[in-house]
Protein backbone atom coordinates (compact mmCIF):
# COMPACT_ATOMS: atom_id res chain seq x y z
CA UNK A 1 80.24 -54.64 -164.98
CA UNK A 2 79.84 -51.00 -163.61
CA UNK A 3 80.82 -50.68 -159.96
CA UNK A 4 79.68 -47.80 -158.70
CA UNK A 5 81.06 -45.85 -155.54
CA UNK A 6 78.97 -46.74 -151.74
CA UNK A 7 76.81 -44.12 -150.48
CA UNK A 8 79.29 -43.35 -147.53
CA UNK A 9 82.02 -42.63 -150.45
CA UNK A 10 79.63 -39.76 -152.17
CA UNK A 11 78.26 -38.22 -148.79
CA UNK A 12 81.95 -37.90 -147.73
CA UNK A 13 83.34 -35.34 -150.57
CA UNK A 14 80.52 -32.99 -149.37
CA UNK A 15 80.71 -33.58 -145.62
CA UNK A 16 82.15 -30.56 -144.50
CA UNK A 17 79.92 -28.03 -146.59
CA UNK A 18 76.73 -30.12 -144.99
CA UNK A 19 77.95 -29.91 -141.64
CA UNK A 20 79.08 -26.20 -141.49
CA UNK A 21 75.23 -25.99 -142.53
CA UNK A 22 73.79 -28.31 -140.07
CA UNK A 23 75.81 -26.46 -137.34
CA UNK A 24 74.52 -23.06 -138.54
CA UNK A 25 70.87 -24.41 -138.79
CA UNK A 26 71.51 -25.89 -134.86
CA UNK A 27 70.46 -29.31 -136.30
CA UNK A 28 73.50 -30.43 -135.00
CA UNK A 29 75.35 -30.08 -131.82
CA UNK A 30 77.80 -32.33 -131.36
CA UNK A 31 80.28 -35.20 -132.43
CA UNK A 32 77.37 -37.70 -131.52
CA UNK A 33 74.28 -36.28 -132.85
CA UNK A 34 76.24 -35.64 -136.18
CA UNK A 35 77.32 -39.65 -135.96
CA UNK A 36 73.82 -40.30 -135.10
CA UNK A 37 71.95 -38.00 -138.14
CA UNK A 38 74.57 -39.24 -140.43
CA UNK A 39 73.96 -43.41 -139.58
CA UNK A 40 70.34 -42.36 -139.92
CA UNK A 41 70.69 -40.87 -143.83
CA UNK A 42 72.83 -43.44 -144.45
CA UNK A 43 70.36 -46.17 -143.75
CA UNK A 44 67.42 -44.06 -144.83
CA UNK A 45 68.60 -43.81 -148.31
CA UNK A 46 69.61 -47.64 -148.35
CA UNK A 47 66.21 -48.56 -147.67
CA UNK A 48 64.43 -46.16 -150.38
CA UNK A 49 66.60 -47.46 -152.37
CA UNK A 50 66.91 -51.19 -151.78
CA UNK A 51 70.36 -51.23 -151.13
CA UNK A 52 72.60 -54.02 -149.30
CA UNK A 53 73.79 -53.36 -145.84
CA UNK A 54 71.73 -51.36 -142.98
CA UNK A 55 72.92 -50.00 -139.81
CA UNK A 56 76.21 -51.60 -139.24
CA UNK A 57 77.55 -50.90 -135.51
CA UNK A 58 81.16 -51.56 -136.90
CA UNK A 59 80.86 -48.38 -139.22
CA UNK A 60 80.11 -46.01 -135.86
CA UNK A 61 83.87 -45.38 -135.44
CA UNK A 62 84.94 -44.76 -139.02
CA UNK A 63 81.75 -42.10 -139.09
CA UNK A 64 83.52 -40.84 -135.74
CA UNK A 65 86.91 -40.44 -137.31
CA UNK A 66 85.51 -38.87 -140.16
CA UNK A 67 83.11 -36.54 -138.48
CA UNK A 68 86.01 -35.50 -136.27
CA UNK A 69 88.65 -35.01 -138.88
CA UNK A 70 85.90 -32.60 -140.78
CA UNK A 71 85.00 -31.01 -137.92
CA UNK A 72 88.57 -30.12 -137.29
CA UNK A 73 89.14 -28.94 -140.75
CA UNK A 74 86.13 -26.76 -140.18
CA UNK A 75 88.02 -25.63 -136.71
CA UNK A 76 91.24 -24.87 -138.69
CA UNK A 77 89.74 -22.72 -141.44
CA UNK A 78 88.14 -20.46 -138.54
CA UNK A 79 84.34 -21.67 -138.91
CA UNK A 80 83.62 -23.59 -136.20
CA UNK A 81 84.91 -23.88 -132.18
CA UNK A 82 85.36 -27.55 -131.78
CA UNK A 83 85.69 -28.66 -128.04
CA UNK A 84 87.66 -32.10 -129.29
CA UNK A 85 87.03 -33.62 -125.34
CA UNK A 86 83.28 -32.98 -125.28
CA UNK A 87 82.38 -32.64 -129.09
CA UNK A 88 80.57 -29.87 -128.66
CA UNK A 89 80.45 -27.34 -131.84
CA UNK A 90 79.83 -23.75 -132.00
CA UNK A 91 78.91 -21.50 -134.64
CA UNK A 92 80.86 -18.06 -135.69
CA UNK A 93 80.24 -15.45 -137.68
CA UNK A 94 82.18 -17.05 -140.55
CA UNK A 95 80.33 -20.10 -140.32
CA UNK A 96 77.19 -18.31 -140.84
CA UNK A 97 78.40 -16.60 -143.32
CA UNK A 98 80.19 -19.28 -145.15
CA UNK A 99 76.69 -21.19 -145.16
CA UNK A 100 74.61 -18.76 -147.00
C-alpha cells in the first residue's frame, strides 16, 4: 500500500520560505499568531480534503517548537529580529528582499 507523508510533514520543508513571507506581508506577528494561522491551514486543508484528524490541542507545542526553531533560523541568517521572550518578529531589509 502507498503511505504517503501527513500534511504537517510537507508544510514543514517550506516553513521558513512561507514565514519570511508572512512576516514581510505583516500577516504575521508573532510566535502565536503564526501557531494559530498554521493550526488553521492545517485543519482547513484536512477538511477540503476529507482527511483524518482535526485540530488536535496536543500538536500546539510541536507547531511551537517548530515555529520557534524556524524563526530562529530566520534570526541567524540575518532576516528576521526574533524577541525569543515575547515572540514578537520584525522585518529587515533582507527579509524583504529575500521575499520577493
Amino acid at each position: 500500500m502507498n503511505q504517503q507523508p501527513t500534511i504537517e510533514s510537507q508544510f514543514v520543508s517550506k516553513l521558513a520560505d512561507n514565514l519570511n513571507a508572512e512576516i514581510v506581508l505583516g500577516t504575521v506577528r508573532n510566535r502565536d499568531e503564526t501557531i494559530c494561522a498554521r493550526d488553521q491551514v492545517l485543519w482547513a486543508v484536512r477538511c477540503r480534503w476529507r482527511l483524518p484528524g482535526g485540530r488536535c490541542n496536543g500538536l500546539v507545542q510541536k507547531h511551537a517548537d517548530i515555529i520557534h526553531s524556524v524563526a530562529a533560523l530566520l534570526e541567524k541568517c540575518h532576516l528576521v529580529k526574533y524577541e525569543r521572550a515575547s515572540g514578537q518578529f520584525q522585518s529587515t531589509e533582507l527579509d524583504r528582499i529575500a521575499s520577493h
